[in-house]
C-alpha atoms as a PDB file:
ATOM      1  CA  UNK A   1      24.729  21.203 125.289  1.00  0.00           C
ATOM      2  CA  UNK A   2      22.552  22.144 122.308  1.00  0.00           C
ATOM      3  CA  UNK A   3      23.230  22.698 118.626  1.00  0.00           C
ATOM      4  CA  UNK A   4      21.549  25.763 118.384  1.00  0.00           C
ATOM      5  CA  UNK A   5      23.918  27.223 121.277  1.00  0.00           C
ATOM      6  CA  UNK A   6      27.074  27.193 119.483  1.00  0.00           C
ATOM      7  CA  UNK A   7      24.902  28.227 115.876  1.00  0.00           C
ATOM      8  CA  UNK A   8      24.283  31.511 118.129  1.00  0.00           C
ATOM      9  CA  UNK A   9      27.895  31.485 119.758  1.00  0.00           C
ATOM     10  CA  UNK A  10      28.787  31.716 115.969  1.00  0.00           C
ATOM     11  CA  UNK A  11      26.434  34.302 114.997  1.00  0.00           C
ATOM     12  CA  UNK A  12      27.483  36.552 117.840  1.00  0.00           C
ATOM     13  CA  UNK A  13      31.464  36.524 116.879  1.00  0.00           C
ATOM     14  CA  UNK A  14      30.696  37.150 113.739  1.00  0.00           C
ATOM     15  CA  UNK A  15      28.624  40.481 113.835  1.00  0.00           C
ATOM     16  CA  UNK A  16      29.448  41.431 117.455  1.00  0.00           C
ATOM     17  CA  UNK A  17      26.512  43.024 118.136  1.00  0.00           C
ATOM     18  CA  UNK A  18      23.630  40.923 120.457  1.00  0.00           C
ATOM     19  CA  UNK A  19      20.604  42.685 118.438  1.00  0.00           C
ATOM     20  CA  UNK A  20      22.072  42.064 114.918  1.00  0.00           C
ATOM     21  CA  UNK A  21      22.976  38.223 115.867  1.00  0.00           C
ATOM     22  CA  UNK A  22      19.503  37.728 117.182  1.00  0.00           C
ATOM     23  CA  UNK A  23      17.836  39.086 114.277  1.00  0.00           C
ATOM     24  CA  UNK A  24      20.337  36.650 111.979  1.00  0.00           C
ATOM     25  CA  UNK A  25      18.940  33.745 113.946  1.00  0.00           C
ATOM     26  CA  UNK A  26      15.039  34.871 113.939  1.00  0.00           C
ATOM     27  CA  UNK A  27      14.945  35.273 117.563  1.00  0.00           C
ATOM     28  CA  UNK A  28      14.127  38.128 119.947  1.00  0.00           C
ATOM     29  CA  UNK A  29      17.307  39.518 121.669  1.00  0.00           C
ATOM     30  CA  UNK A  30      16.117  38.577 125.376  1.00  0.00           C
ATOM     31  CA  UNK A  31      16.095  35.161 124.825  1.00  0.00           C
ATOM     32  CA  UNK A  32      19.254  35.461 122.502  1.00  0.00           C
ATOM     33  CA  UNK A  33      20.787  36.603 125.269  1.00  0.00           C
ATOM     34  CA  UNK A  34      19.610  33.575 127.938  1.00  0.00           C
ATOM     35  CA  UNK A  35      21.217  30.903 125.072  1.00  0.00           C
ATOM     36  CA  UNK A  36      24.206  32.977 125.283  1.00  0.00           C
ATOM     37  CA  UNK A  37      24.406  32.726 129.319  1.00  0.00           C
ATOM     38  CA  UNK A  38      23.526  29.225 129.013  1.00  0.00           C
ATOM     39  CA  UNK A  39      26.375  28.445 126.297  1.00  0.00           C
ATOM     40  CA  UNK A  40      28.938  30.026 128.763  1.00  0.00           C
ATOM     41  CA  UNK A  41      27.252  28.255 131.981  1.00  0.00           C
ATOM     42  CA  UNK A  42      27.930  24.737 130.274  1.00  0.00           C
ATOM     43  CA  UNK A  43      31.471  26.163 129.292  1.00  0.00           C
ATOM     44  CA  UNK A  44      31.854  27.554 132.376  1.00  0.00           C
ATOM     45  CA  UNK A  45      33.857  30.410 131.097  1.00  0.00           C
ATOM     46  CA  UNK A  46      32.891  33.910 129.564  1.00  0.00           C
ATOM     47  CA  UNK A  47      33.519  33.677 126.203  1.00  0.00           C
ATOM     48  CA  UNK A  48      32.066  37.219 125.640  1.00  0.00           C
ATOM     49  CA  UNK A  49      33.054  40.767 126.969  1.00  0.00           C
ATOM     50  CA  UNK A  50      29.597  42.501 127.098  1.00  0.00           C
ATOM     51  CA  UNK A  51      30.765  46.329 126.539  1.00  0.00           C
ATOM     52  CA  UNK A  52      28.293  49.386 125.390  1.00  0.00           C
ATOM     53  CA  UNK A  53      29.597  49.284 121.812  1.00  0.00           C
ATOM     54  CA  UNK A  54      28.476  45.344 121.874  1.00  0.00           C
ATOM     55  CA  UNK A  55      30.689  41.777 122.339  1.00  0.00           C
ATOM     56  CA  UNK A  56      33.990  41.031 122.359  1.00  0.00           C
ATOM     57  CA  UNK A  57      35.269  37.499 122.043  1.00  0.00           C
ATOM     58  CA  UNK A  58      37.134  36.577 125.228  1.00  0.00           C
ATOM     59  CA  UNK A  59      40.758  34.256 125.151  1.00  0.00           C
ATOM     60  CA  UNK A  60      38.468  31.447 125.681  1.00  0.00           C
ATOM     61  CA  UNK A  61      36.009  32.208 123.114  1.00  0.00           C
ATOM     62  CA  UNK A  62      38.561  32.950 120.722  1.00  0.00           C
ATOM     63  CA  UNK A  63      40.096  29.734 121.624  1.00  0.00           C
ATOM     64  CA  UNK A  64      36.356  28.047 120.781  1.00  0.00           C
ATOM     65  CA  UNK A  65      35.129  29.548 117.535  1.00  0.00           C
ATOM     66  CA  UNK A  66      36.894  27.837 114.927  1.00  0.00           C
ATOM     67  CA  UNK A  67      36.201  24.490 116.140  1.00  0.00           C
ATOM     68  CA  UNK A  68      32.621  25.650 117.268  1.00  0.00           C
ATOM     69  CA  UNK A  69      32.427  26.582 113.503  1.00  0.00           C
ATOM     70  CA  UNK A  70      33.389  23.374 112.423  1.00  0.00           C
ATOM     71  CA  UNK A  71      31.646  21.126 114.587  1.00  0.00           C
ATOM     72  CA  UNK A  72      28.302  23.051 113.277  1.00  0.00           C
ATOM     73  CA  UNK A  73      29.265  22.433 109.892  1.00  0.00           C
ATOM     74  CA  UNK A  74      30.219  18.733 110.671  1.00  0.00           C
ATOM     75  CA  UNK A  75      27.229  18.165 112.015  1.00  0.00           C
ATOM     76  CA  UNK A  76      24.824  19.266 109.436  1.00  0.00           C
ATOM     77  CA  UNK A  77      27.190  17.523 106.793  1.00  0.00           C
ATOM     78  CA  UNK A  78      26.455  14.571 108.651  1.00  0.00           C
ATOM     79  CA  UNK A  79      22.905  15.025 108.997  1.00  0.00           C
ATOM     80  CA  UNK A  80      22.329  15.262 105.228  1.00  0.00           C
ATOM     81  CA  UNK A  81      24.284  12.602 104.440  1.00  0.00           C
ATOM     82  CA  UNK A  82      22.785  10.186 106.536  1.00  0.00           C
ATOM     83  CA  UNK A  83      19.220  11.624 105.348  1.00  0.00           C
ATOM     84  CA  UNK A  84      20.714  10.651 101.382  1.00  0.00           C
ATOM     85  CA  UNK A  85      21.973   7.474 102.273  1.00  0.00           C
ATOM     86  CA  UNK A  86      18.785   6.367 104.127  1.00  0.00           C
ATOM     87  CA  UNK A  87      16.818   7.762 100.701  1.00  0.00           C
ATOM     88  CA  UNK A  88      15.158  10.363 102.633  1.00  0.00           C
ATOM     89  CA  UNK A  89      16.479  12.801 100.437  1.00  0.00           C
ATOM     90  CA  UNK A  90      17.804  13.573  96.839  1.00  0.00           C
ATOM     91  CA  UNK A  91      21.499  13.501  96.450  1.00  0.00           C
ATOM     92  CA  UNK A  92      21.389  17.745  96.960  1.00  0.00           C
ATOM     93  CA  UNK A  93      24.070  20.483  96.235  1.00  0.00           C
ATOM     94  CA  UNK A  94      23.351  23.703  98.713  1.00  0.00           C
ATOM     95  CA  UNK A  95      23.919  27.215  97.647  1.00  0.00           C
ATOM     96  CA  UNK A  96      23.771  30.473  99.566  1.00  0.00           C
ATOM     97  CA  UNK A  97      23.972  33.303  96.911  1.00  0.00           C
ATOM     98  CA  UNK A  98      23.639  37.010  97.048  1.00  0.00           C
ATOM     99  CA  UNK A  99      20.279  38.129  95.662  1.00  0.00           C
ATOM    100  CA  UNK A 100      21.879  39.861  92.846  1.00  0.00           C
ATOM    101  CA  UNK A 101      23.831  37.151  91.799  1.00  0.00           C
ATOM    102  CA  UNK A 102      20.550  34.179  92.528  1.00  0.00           C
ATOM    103  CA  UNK A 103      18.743  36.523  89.738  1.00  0.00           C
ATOM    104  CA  UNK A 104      21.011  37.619  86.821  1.00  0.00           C
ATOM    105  CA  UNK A 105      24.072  34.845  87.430  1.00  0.00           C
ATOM    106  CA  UNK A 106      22.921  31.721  89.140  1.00  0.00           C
ATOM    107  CA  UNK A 107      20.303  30.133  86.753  1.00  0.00           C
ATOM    108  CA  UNK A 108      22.897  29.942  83.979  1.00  0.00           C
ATOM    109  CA  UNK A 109      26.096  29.241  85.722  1.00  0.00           C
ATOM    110  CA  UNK A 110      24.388  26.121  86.739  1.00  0.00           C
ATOM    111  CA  UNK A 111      23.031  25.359  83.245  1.00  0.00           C
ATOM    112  CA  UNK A 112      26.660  25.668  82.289  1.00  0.00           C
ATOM    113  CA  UNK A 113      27.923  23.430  85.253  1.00  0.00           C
ATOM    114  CA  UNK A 114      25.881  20.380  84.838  1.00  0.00           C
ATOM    115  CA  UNK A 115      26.893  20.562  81.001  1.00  0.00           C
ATOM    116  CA  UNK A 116      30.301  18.638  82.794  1.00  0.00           C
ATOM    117  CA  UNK A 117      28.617  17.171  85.760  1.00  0.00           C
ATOM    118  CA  UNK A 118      24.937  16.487  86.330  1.00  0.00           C
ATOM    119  CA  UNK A 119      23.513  17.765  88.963  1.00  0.00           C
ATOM    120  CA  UNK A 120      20.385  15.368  91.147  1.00  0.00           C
ATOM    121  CA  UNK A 121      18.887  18.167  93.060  1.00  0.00           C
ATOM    122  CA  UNK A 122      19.819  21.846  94.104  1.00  0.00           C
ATOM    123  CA  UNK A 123      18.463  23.970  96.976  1.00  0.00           C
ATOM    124  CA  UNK A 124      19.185  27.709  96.591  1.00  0.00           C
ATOM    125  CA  UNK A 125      19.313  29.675  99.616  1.00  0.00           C
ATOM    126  CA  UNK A 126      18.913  33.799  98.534  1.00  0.00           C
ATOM    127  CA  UNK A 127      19.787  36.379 101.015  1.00  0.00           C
ATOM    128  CA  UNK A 128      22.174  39.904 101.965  1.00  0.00           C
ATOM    129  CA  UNK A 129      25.923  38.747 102.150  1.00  0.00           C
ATOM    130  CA  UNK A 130      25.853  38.756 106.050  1.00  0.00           C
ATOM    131  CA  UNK A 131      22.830  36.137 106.171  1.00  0.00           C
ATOM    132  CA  UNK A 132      25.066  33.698 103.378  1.00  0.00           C
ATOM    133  CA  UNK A 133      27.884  33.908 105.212  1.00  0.00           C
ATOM    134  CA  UNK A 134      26.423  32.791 108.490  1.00  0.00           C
ATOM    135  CA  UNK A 135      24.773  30.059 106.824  1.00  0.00           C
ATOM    136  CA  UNK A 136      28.242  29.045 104.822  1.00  0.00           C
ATOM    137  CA  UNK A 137      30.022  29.523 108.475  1.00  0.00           C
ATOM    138  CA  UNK A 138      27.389  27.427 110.403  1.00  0.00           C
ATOM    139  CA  UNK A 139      27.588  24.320 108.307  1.00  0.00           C
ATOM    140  CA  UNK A 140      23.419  25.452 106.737  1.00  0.00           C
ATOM    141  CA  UNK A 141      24.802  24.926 102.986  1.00  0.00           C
ATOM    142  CA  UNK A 142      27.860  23.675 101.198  1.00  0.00           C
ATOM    143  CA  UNK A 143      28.675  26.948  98.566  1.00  0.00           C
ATOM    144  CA  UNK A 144      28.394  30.636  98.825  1.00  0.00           C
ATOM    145  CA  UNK A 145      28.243  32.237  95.673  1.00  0.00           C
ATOM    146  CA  UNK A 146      29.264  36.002  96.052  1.00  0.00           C
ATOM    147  CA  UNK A 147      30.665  39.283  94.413  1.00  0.00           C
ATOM    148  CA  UNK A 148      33.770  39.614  95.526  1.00  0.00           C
ATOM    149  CA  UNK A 149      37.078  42.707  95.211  1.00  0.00           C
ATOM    150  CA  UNK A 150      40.518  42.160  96.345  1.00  0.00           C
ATOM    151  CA  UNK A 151      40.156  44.474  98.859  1.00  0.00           C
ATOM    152  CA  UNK A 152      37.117  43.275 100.477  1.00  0.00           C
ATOM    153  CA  UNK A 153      38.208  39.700 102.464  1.00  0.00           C
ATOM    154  CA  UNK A 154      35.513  37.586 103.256  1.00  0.00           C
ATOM    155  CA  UNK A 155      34.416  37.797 107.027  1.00  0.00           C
ATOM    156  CA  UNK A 156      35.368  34.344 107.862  1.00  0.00           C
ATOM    157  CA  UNK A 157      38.476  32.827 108.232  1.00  0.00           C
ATOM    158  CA  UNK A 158      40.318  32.408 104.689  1.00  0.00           C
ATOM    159  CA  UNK A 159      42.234  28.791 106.158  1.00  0.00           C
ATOM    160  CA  UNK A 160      38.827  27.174 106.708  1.00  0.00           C
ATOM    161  CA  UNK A 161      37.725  27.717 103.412  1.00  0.00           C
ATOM    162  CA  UNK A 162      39.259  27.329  99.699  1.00  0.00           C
ATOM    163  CA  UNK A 163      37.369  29.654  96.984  1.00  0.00           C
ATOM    164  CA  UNK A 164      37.627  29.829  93.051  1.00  0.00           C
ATOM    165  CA  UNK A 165      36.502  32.461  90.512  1.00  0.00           C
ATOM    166  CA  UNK A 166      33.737  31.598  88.432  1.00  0.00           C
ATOM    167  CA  UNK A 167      32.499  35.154  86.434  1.00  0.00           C
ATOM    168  CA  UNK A 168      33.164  38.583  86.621  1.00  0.00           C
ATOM    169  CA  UNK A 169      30.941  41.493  86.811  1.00  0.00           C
ATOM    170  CA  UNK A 170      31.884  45.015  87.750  1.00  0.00           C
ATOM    171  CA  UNK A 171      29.889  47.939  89.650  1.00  0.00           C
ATOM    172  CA  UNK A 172      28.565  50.826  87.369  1.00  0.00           C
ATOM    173  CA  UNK A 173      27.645  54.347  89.047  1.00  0.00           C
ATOM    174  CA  UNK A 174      24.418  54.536  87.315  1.00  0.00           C
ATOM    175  CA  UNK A 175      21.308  57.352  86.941  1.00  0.00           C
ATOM    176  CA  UNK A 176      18.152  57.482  85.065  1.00  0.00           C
ATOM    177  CA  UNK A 177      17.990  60.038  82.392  1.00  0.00           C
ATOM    178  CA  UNK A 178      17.986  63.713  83.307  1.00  0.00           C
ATOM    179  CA  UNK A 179      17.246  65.997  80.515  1.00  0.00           C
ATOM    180  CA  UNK A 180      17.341  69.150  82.504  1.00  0.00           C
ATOM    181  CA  UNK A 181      20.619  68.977  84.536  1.00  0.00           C
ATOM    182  CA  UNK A 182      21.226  71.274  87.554  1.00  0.00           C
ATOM    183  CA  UNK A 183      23.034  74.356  86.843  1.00  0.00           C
ATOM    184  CA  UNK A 184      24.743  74.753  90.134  1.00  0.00           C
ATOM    185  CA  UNK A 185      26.752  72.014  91.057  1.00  0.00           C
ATOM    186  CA  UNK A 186      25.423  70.022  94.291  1.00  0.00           C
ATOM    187  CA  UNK A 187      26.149  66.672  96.326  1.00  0.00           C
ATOM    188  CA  UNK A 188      25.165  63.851  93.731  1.00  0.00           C
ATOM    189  CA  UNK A 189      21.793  61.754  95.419  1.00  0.00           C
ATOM    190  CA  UNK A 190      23.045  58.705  96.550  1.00  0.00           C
ATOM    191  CA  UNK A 191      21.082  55.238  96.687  1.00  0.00           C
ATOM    192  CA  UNK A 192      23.237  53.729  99.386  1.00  0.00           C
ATOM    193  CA  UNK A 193      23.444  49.820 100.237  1.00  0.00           C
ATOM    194  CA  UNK A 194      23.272  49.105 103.845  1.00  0.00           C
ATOM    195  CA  UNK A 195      25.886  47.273 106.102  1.00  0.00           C
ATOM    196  CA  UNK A 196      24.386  43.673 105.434  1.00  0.00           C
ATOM    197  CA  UNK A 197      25.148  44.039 101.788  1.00  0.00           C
ATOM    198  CA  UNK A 198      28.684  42.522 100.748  1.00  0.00           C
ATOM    199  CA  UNK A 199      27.943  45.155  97.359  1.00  0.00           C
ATOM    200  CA  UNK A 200      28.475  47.859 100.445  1.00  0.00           C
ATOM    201  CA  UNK A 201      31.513  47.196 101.620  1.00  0.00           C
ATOM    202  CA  UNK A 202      32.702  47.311  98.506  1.00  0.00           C
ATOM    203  CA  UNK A 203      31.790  50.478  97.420  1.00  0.00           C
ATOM    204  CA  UNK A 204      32.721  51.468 100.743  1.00  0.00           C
ATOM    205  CA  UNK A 205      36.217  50.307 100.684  1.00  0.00           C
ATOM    206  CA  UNK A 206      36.453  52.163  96.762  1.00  0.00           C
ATOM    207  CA  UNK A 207      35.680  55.034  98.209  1.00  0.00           C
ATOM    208  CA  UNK A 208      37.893  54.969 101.235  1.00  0.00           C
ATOM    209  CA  UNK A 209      41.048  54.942  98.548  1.00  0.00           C
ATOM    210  CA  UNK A 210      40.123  57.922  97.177  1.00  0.00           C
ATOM    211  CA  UNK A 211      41.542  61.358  97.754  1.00  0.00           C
ATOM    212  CA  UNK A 212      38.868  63.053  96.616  1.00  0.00           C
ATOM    213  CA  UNK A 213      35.687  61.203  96.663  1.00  0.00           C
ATOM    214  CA  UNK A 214      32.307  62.420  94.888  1.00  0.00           C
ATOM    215  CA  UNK A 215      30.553  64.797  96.868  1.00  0.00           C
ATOM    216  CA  UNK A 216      27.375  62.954  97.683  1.00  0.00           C
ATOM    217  CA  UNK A 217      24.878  62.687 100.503  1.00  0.00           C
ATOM    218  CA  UNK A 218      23.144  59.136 101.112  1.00  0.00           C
ATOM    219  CA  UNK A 219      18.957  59.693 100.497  1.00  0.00           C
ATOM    220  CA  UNK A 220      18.078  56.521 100.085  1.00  0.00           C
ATOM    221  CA  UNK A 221      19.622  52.967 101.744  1.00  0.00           C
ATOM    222  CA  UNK A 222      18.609  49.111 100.809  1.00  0.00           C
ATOM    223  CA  UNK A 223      20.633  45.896 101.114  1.00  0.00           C
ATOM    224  CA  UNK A 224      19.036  45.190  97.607  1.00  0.00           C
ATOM    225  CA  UNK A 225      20.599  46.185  93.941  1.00  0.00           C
ATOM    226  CA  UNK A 226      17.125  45.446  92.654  1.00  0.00           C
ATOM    227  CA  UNK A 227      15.781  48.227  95.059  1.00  0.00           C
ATOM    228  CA  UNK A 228      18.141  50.388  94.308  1.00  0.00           C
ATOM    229  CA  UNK A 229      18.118  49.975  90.815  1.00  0.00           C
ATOM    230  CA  UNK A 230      14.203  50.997  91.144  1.00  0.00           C
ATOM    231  CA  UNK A 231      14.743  53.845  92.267  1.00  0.00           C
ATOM    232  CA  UNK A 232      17.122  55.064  89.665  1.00  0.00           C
ATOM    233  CA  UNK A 233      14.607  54.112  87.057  1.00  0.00           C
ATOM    234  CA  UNK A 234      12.766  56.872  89.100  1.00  0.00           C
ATOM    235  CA  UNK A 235      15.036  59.228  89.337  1.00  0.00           C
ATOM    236  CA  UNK A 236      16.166  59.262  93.000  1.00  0.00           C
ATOM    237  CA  UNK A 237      19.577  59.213  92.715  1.00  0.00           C
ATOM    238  CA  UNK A 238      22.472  57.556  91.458  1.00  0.00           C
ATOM    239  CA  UNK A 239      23.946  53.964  92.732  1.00  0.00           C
ATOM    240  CA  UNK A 240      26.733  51.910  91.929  1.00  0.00           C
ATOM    241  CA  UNK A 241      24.406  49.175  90.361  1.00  0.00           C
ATOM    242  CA  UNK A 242      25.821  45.394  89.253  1.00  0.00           C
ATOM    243  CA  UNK A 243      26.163  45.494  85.386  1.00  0.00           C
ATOM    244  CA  UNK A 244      24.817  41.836  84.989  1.00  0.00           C
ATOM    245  CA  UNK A 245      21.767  43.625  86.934  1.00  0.00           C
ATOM    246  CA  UNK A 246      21.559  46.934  84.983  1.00  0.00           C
ATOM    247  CA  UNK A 247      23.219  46.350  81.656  1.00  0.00           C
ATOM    248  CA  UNK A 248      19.696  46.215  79.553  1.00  0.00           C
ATOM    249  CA  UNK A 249      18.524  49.207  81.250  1.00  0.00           C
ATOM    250  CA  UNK A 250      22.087  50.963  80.336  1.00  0.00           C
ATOM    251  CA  UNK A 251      22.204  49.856  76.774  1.00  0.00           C
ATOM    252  CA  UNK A 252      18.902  51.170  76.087  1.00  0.00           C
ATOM    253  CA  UNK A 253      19.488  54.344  77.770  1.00  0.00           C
ATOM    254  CA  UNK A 254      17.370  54.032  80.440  1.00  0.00           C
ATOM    255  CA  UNK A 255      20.247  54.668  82.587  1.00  0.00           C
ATOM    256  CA  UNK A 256      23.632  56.559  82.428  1.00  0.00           C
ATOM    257  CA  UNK A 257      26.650  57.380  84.101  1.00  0.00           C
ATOM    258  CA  UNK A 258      26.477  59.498  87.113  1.00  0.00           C
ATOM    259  CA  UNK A 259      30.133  59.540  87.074  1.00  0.00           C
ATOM    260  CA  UNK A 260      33.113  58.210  84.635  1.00  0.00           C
ATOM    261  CA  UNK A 261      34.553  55.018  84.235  1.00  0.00           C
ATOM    262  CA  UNK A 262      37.266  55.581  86.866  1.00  0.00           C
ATOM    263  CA  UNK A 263      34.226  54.966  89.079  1.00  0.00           C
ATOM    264  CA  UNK A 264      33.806  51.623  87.457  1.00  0.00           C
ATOM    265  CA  UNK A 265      34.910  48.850  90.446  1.00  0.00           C
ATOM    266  CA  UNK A 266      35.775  45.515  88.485  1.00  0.00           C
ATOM    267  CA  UNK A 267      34.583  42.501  91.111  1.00  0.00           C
ATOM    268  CA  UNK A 268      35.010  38.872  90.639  1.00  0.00           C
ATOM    269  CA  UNK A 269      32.571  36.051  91.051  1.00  0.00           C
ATOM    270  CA  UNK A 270      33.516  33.671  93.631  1.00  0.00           C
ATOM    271  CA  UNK A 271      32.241  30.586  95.017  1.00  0.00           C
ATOM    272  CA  UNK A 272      33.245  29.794  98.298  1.00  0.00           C
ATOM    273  CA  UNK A 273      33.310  26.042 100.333  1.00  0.00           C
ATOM    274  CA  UNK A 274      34.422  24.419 103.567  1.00  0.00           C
ATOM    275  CA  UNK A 275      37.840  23.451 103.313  1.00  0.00           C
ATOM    276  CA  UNK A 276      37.210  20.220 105.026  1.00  0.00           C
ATOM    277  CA  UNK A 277      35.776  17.191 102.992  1.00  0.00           C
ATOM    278  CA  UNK A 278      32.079  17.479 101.522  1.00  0.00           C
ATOM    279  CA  UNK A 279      29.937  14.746  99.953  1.00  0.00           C
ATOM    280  CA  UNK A 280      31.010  12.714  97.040  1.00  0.00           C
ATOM    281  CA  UNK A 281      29.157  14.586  95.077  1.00  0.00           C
ATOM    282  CA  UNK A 282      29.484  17.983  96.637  1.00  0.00           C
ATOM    283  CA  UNK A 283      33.184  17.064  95.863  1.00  0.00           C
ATOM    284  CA  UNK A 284      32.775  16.111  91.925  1.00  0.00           C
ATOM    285  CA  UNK A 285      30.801  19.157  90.996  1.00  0.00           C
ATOM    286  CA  UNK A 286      33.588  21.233  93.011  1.00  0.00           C
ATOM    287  CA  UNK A 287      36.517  19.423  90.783  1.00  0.00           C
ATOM    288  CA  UNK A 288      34.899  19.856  87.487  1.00  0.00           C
ATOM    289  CA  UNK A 289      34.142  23.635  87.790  1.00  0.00           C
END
């Protein structure tokens, strides 16, 4: 039995897909694959249905992943601590955060957050939303820090984890300039994220409400607001953009409204943690946020 079995077991139930969990765990799908097999060999069930569409968790593999989810967490909690105690290593909070939020949010939340409890060391792990939430589900770092809308769960398992709200933000459908605007009405240009972006779901969950969405046709995709808001700068198209990301660029003009403020979709800031017990540390920061 291996550590990096049940780390793949997890990324596999989460996106379902063989490719997409081997690419999540920097490996090529072949081998992927032969971990998989050799996970279920030492099991000695099939905790997978292998269908055309992609995996399905068996009973016995739904049976295993929350406490394959935990033991991987337990285990790298107990690696670090032992690694602090021994004075290996500094007494270190762990993030995972959206690369929206590590730019624009992150730098000074924290500078607020130590104003009430110090902070030794902090490691910052920047990714999509799928990547931070495989990290956050395999035990790789203590916090996710994430937009987050009502309507949009989290795709891990809400009893295994406790959350609180710490900022707001809201998502702005946003355009460069035009000075010469079309005549005869057409599909907007959209500048779409793709499926590893939490922003995504989102927007695609907004739109799903709507009776009568925006006529639009997707030209350009990226699991990046930064990319996206590039190529509104340039005139692309339009994208529903993170106002702590494109507020300068909208209050100088640089950018406007592709559509009204009934577009507008108000999100939350949320930081998200293990429900089970984390460092003594880990816990005082959590309790004085």
């Amino acid at each position: 039995m291996e550590l990096v079995w049940l780390e793949d077991f997890n990324a596999l139930a989460q996106s379902g897909n063989f490719s997409r969990a081997a690419e999540l765990r920097h490996v090529t799908q072949p081998a992927f694959s032969r971990r998989i097999r050799a996970l279920e060999t030492w099991v000695g069930v099939d905790l997978f249905e292998r269908t055309t569409q992609g995996a399905m968790l068996t009973d016995a593999g739904r049976h295993m992943l929350g406490s394959a989810q935990e033991m991987t967490r337990r285990l790298y909690q107990m690696r670090q601590e032992a690694r602090e105690v021994a004075g290996k290593q500094a007494r270190t909070l762990h993030f995972a955060a959206t690369h929206s939020l590590s730019f624009t949010f992150f730098p000074g939340w924290v500078r607020a957050a130590e104003r009430t409890s110090p902070i030794e060391a902090i490691r910052l792990h920047s990714d999509n939303m799928r990547v931070c939430e495989q990290m956050l589900l395999g035990g790789e770092v203590q916090f996710l820090l994430c937009h987050q809308h009502p309507d949009v769960p989290p795709q891990f398992p809400a009893e295994s984890f406790h959350s609180k709200v710490v900022g707001s933000d809201v998502l702005m459908p946003l355009q460069a300039q035009q000075f010469e605007p079309n005549a005869v009405a057409e599909p907007l240009s959209l500048l779409g994220y793709t499926a590893e972006s939490g922003l995504g779901r989102i927007v695609s969950a907004r739109l799903l409400q709507e009776s009568q969405p925006p006529q639009m046709h997707t030209v350009f995709s990226s699991h990046l607001a930064a990319v996206l808001l590039s190529m509104a700068l340039e005139g692309k198209g339009f994208a529903w953009l993170p106002k702590t990301l494109a507020e300068p660029e909208f209050v100088s003009g640089k950018l406007i409204r592709a559509l009204d403020a009934h577009w507008d979709i108000a999100l939350e800031v949320r930081l998200f943690r293990p429900a089970m017990a984390l460092s003594d540390f880990a816990e005082d920061f959590w309790a004085k946020l």
